[in-house]
N, C-alpha and C. Protein backbone atom coordinates (compact mmCIF):
# COMPACT_ATOMS: atom_id res chain seq x y z
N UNK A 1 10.79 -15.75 31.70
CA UNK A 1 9.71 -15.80 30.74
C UNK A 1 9.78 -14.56 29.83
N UNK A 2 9.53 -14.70 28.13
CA UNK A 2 9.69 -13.79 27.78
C UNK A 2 8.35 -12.83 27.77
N UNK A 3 8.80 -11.42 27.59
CA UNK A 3 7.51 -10.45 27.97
C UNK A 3 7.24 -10.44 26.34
N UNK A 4 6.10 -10.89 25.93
CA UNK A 4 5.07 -10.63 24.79
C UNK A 4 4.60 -9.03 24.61
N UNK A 5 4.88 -8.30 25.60
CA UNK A 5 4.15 -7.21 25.33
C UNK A 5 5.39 -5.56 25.05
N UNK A 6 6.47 -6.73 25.45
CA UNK A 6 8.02 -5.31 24.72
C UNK A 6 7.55 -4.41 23.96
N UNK A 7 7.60 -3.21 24.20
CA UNK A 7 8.02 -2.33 22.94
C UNK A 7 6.07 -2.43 22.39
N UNK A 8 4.99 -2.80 22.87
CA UNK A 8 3.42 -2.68 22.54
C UNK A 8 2.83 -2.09 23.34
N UNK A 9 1.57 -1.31 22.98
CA UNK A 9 1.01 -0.92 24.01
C UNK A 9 -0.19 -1.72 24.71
N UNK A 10 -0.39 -1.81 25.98
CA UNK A 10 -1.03 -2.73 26.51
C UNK A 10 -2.49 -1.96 26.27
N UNK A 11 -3.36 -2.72 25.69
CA UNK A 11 -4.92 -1.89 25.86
C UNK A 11 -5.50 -1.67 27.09
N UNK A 12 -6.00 -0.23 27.25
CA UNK A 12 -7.03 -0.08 28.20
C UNK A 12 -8.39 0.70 27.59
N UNK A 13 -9.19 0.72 28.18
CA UNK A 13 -10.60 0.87 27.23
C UNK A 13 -10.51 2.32 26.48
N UNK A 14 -10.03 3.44 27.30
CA UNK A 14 -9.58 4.73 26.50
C UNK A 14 -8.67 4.81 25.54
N UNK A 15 -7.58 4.09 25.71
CA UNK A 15 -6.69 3.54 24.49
C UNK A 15 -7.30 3.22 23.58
N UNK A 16 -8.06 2.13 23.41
CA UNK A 16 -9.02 1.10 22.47
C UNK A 16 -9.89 2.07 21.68
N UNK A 17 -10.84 2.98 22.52
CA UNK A 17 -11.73 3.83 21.97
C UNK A 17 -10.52 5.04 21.30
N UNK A 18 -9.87 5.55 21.49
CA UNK A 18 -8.98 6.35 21.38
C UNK A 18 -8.59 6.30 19.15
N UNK A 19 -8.46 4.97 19.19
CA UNK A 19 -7.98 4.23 17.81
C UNK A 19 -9.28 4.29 17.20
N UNK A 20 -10.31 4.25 17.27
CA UNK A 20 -11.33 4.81 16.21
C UNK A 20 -11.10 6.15 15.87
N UNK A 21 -10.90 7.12 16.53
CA UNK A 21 -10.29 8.26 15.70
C UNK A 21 -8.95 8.75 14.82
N UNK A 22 -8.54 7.43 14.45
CA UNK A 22 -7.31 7.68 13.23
C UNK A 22 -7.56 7.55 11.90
N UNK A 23 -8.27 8.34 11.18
CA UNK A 23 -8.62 8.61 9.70
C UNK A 23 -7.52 8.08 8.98
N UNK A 24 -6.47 8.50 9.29
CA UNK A 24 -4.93 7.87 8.65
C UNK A 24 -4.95 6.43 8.48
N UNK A 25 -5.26 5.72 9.63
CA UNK A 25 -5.12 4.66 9.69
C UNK A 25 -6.37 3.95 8.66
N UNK A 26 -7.27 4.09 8.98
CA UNK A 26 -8.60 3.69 7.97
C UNK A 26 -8.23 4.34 6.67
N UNK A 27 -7.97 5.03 5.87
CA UNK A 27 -7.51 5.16 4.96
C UNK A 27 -5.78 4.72 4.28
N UNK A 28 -4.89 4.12 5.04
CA UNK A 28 -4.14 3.31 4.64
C UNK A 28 -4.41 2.08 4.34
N UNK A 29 -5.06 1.45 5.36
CA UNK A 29 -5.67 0.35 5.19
C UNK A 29 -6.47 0.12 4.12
N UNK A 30 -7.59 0.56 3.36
CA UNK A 30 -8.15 0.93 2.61
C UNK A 30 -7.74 0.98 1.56
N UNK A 31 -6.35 2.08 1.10
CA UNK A 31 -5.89 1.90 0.26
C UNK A 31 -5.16 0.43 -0.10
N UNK A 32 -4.38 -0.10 0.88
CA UNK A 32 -3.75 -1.23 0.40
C UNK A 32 -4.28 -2.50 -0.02
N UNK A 33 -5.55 -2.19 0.52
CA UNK A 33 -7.14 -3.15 -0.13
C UNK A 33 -7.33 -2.56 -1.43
N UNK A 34 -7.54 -1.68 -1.97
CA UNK A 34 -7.67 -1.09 -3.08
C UNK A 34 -6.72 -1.73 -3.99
N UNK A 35 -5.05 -1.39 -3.67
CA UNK A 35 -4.13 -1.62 -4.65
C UNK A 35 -4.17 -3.13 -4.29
N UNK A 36 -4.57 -3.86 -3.49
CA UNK A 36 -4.88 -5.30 -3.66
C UNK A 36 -5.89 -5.95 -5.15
N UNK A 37 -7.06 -5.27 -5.00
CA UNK A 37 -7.79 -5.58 -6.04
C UNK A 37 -7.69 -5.16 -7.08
N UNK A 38 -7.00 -3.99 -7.50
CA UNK A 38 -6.28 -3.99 -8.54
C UNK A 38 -4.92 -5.04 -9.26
N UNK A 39 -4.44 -5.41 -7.98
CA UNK A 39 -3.28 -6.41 -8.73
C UNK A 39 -4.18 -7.45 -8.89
N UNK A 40 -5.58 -7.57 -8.15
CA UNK A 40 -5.85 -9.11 -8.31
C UNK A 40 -6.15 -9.36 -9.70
N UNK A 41 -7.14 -7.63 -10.22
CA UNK A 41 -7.29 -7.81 -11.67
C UNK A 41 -6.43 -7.78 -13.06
N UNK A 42 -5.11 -7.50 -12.11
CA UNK A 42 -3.70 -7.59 -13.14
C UNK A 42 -3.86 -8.35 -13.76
N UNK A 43 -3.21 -9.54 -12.51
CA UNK A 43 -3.14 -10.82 -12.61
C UNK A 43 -4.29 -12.06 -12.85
N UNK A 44 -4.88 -11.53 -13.27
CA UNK A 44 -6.44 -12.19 -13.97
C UNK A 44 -6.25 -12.81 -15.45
N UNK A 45 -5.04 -11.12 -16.06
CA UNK A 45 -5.12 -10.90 -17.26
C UNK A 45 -4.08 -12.33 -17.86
N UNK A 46 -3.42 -12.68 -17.02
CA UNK A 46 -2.25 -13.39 -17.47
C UNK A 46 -2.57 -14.65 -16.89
N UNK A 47 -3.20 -15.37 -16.37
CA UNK A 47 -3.95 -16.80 -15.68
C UNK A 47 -4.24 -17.29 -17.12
N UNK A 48 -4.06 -18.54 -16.63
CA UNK A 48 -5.02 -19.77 -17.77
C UNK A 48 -6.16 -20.72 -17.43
N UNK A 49 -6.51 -21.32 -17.59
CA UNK A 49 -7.18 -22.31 -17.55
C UNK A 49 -6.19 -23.03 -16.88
N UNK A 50 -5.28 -23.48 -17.10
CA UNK A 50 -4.25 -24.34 -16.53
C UNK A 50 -3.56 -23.82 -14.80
N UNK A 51 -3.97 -22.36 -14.64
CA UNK A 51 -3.81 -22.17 -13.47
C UNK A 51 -4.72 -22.73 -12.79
N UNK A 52 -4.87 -23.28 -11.67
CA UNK A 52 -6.05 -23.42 -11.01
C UNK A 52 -5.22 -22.91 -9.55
N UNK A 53 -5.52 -21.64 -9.25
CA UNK A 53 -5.54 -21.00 -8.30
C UNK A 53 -6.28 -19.62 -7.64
N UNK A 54 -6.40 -19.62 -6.24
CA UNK A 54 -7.44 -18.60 -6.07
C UNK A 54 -6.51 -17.58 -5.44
N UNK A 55 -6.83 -16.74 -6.03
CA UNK A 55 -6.32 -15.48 -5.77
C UNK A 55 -6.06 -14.86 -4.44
N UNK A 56 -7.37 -14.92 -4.27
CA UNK A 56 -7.94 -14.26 -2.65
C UNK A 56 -7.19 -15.33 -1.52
N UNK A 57 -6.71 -16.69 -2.34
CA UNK A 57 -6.40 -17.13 -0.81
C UNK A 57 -5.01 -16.68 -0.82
N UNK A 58 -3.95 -16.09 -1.87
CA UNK A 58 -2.35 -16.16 -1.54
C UNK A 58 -2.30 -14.52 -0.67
N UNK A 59 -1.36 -14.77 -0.10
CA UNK A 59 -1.08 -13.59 0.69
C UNK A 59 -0.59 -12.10 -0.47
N UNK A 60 -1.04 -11.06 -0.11
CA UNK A 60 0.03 -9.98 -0.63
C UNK A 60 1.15 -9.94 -1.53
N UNK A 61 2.24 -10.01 -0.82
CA UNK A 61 2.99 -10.91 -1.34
C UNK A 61 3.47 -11.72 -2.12
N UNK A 62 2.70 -12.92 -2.25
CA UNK A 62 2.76 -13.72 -3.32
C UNK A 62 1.90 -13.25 -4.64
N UNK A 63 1.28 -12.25 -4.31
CA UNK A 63 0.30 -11.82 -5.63
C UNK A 63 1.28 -10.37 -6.02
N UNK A 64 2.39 -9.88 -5.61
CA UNK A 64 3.00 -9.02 -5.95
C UNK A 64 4.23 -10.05 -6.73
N UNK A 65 4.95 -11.15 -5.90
CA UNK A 65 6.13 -11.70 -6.72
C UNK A 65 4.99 -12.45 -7.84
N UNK A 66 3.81 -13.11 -8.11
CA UNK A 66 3.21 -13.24 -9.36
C UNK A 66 3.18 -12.65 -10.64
N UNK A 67 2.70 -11.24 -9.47
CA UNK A 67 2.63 -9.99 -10.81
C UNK A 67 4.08 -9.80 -11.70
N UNK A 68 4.74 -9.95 -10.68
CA UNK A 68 6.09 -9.62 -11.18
C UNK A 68 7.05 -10.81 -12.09
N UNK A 69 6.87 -12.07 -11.68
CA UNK A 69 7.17 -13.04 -12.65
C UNK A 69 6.52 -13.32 -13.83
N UNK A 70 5.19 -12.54 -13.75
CA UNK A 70 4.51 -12.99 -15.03
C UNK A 70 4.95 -11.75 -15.96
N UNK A 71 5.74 -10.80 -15.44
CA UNK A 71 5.89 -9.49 -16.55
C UNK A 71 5.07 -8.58 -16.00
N UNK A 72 4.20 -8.33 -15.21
CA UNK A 72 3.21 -7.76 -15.36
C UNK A 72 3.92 -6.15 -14.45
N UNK A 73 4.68 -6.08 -13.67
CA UNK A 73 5.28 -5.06 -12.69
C UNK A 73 6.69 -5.27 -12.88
N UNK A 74 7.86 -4.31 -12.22
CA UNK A 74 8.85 -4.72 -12.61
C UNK A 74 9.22 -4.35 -11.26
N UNK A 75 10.87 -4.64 -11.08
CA UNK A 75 11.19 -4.54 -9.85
C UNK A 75 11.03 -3.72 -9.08
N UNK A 76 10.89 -2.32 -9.75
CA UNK A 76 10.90 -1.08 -8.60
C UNK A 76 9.17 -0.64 -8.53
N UNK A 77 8.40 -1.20 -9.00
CA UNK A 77 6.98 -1.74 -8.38
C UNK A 77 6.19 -2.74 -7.65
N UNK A 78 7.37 -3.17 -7.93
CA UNK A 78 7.01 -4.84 -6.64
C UNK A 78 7.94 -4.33 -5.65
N UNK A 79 8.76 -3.42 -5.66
CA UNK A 79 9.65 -2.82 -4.07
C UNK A 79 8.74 -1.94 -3.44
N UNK A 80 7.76 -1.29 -4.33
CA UNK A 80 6.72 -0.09 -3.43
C UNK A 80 5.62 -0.73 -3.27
N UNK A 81 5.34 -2.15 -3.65
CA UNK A 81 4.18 -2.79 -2.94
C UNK A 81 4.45 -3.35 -2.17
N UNK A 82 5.62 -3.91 -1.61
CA UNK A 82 5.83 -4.73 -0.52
C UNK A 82 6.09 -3.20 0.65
N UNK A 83 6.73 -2.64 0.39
CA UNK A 83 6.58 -1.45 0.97
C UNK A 83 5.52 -1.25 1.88
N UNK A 84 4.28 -1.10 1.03
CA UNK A 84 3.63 -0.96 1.47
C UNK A 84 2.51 -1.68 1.96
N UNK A 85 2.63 -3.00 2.01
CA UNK A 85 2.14 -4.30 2.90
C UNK A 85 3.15 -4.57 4.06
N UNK A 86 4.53 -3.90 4.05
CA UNK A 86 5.03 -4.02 5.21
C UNK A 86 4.73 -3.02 6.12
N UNK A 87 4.42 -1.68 5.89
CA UNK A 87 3.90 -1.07 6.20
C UNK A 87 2.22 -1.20 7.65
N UNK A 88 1.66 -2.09 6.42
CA UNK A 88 0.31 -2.02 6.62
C UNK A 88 0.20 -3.44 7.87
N UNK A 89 1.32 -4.04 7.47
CA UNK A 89 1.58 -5.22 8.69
C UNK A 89 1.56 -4.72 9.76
N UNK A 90 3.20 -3.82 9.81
CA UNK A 90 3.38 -3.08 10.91
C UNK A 90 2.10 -2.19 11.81
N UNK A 91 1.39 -1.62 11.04
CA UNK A 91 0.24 -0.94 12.03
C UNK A 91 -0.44 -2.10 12.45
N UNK A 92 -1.10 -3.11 11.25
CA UNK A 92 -2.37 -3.56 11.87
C UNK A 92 -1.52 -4.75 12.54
N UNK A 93 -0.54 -4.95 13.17
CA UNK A 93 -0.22 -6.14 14.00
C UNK A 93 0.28 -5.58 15.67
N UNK A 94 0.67 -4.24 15.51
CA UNK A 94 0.66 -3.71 16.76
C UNK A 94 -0.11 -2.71 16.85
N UNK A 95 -1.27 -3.08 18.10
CA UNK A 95 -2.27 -2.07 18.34
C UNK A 95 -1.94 -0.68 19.12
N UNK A 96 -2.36 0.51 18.48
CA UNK A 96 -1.81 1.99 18.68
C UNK A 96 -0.25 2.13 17.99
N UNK A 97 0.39 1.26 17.05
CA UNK A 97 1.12 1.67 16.65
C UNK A 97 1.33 3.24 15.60
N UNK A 98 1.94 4.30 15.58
CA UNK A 98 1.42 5.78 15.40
C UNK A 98 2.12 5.36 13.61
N UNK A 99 1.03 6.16 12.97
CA UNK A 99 2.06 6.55 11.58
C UNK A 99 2.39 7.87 11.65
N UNK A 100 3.20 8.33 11.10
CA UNK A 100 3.60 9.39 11.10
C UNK A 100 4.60 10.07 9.56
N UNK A 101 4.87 11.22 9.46
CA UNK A 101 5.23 11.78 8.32
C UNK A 101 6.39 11.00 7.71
N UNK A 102 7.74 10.76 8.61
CA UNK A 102 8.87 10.65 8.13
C UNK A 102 8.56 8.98 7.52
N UNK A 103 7.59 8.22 8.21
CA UNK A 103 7.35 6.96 7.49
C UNK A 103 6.54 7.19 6.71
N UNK A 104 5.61 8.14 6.20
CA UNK A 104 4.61 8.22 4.98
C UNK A 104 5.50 8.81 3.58
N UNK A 105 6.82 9.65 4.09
CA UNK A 105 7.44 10.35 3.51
C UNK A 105 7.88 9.63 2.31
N UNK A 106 9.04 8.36 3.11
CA UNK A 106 10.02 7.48 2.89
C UNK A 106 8.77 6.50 1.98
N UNK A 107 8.01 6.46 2.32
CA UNK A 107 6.64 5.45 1.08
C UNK A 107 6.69 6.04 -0.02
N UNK A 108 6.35 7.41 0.14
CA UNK A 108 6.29 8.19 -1.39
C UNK A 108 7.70 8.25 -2.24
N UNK A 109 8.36 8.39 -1.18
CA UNK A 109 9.46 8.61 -2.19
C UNK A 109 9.53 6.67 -2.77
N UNK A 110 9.67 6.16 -1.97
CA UNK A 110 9.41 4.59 -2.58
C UNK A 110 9.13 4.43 -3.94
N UNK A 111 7.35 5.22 -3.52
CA UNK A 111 6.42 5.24 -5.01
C UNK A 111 6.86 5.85 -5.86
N UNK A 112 7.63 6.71 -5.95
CA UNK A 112 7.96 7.65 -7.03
C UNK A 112 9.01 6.89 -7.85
N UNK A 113 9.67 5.95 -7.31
CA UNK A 113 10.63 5.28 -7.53
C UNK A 113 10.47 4.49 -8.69
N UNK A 114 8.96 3.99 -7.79
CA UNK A 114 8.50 2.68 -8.37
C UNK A 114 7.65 2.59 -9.54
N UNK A 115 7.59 3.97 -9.88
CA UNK A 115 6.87 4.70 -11.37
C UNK A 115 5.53 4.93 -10.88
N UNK A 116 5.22 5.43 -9.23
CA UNK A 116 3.61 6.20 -9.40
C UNK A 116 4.99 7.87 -9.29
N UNK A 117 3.18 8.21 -10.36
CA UNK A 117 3.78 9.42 -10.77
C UNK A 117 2.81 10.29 -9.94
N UNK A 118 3.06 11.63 -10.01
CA UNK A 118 2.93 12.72 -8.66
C UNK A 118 2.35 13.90 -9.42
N UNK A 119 1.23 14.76 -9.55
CA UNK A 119 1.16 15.92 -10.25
C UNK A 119 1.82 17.34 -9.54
N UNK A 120 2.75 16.91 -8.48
CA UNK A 120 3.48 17.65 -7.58
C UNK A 120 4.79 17.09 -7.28
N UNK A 121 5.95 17.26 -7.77
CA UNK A 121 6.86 16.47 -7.24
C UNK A 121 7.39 16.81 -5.99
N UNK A 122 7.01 17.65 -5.34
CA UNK A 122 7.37 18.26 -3.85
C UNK A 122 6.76 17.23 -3.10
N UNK A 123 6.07 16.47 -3.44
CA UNK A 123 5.35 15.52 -2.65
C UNK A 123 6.22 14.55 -2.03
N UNK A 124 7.40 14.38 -2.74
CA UNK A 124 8.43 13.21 -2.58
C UNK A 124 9.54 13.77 -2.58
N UNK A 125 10.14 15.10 -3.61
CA UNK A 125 11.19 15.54 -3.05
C UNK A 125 11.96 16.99 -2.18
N UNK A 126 10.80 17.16 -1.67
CA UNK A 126 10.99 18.17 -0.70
C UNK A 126 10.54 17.89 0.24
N UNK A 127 11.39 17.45 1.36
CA UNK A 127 10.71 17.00 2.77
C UNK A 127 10.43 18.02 3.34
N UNK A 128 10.40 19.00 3.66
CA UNK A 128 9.78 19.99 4.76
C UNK A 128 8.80 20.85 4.27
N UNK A 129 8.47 20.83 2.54
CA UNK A 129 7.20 21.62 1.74
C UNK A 129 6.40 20.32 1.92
N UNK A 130 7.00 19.30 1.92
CA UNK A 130 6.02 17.79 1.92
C UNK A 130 5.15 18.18 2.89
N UNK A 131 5.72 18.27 4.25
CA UNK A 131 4.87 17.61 5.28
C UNK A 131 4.31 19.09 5.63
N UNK A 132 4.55 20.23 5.34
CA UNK A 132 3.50 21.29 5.44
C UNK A 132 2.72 21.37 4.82
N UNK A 133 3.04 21.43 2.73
CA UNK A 133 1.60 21.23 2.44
C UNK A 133 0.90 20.20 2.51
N UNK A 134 1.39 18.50 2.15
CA UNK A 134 0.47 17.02 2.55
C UNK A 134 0.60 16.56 3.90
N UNK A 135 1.27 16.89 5.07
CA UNK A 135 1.06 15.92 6.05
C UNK A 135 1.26 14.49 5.68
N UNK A 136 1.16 13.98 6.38
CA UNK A 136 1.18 12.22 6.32
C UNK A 136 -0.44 11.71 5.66
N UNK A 137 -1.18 12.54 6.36
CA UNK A 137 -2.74 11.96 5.39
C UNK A 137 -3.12 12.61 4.25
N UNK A 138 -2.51 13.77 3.95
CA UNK A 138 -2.40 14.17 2.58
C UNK A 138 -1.39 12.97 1.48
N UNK A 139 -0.10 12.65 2.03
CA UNK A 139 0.54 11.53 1.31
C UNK A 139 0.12 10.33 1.27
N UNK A 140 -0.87 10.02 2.23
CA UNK A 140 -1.59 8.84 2.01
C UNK A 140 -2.25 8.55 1.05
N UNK A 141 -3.47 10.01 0.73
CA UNK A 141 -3.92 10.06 -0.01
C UNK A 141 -3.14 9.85 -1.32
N UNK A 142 -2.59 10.92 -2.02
CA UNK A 142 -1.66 10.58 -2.99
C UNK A 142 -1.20 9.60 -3.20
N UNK A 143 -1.04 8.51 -2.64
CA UNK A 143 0.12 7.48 -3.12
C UNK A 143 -0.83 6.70 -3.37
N UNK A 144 -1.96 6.49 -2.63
CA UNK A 144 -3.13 5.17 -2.88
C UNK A 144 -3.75 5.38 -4.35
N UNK A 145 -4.28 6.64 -4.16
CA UNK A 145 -4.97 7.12 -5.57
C UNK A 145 -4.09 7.34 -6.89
N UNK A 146 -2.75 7.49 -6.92
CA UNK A 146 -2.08 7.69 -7.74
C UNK A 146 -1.43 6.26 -8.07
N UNK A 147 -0.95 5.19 -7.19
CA UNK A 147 -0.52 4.10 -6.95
C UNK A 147 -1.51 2.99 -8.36
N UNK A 148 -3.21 3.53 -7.61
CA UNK A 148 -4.08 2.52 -8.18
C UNK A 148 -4.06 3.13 -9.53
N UNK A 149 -4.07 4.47 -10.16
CA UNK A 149 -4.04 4.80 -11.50
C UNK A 149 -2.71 4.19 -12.17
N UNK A 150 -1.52 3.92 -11.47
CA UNK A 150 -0.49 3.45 -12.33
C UNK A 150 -0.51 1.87 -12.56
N UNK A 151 -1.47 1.04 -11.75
CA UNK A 151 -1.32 -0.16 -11.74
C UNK A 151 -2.72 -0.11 -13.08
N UNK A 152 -3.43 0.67 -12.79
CA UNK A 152 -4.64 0.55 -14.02
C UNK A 152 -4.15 0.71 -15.22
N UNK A 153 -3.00 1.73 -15.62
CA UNK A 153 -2.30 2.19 -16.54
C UNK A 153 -1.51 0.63 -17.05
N UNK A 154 -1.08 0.16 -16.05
CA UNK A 154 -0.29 -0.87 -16.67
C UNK A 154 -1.47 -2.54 -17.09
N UNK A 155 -2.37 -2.02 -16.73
CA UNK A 155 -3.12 -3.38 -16.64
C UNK A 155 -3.87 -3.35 -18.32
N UNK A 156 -4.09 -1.75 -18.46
CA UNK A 156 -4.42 -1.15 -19.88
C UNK A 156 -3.42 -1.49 -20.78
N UNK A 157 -2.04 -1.33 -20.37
CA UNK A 157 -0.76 -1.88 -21.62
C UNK A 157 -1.02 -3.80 -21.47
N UNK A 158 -1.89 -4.17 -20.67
CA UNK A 158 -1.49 -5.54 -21.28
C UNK A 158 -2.95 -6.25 -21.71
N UNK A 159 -3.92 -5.17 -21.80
CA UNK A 159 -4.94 -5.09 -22.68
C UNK A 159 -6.52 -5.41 -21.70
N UNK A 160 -5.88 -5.28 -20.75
CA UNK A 160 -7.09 -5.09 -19.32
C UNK A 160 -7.74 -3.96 -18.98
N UNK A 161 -8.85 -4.14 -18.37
CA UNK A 161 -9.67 -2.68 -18.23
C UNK A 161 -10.01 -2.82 -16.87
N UNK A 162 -9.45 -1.65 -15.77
CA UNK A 162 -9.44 -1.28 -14.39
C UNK A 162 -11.39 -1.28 -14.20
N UNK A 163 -11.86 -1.91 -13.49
CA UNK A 163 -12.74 -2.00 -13.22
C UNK A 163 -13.88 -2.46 -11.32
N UNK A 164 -14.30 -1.40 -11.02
CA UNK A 164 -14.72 -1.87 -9.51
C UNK A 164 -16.47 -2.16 -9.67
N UNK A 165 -17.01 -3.23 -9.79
CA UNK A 165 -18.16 -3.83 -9.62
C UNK A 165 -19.22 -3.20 -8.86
């Protein structure tokens, strides 16, 4: 029989309680909800009448290869959003899975790639000033907040206005 639980950690109630104290984690998550509703309002801009589709029901994913067939992102921004929905898979599908620097690292540099821009470039290309002065929840920060200003930036070139209700 195969073991379902390889390579996971099995919950016990201190474990369980243990995972409410990862700020990292609630703020990744968070962010990738963020840069979610930003693409949703990308892709608002470029729908017709003739679309009849709902947004909220396609996965990630499919609202990143959208963005990207309609013009709206280009390849090396649809590589740092899947990035970072693979990412966000990976934690929230195995419980206590750890994030850590060298995977927050390898994101930024992603993003930098992918045209979010940095008011520090040590952020992405100096790994050992990286993770002393940002840590992994310092780069979190950065990439979400900087991530959502470049997708607003581009939503502004196609005559859209970044907006949270």
């Amino acid at each position: 029989m195969k073991d379902h639980w390889k390579d996971r950690v099995r919950p016990n109630l201190n474990h369980i309680l243990s995972l409410f104290d990862r700020p990292e984690l609630g703020a990744f998550i968070t962010g990738h909800l963020i840069l979610e509703s930003v693409l949703v309002q990308l892709i608002e801009l470029k729908l017709t009448y003739k679309d009849r589709i709902n947004l909220f029901d396609m996965s990630f994913p499919s609202k990143v290869n959208m963005a990207k067939s309609r013009g709206l992102i280009d390849n090396k921004m649809s590589e740092f959003l899947i990035a970072v929905n693979t990412i966000r898979n990976h934690l929230a599908h195995r419980l206590g899975e750890e994030m850590n620097f060298k995977m927050m690292y390898s994101l930024v540099q992603i993003a930098h790639r992918g045209g979010v821009d940095f008011s520090d470039d040590t952020i992405h290309s100096d790994k050992s000033s990286s993770e002393e002065w940002y840590g992994a929840g310092g780069i979190i920060q950065e990439i979400f907040q900087n991530a959502a200003f470049a997708l607003a930036f581009i939503m502004e070139q196609h005559g859209g206005e970044f907006q949270f209700d």
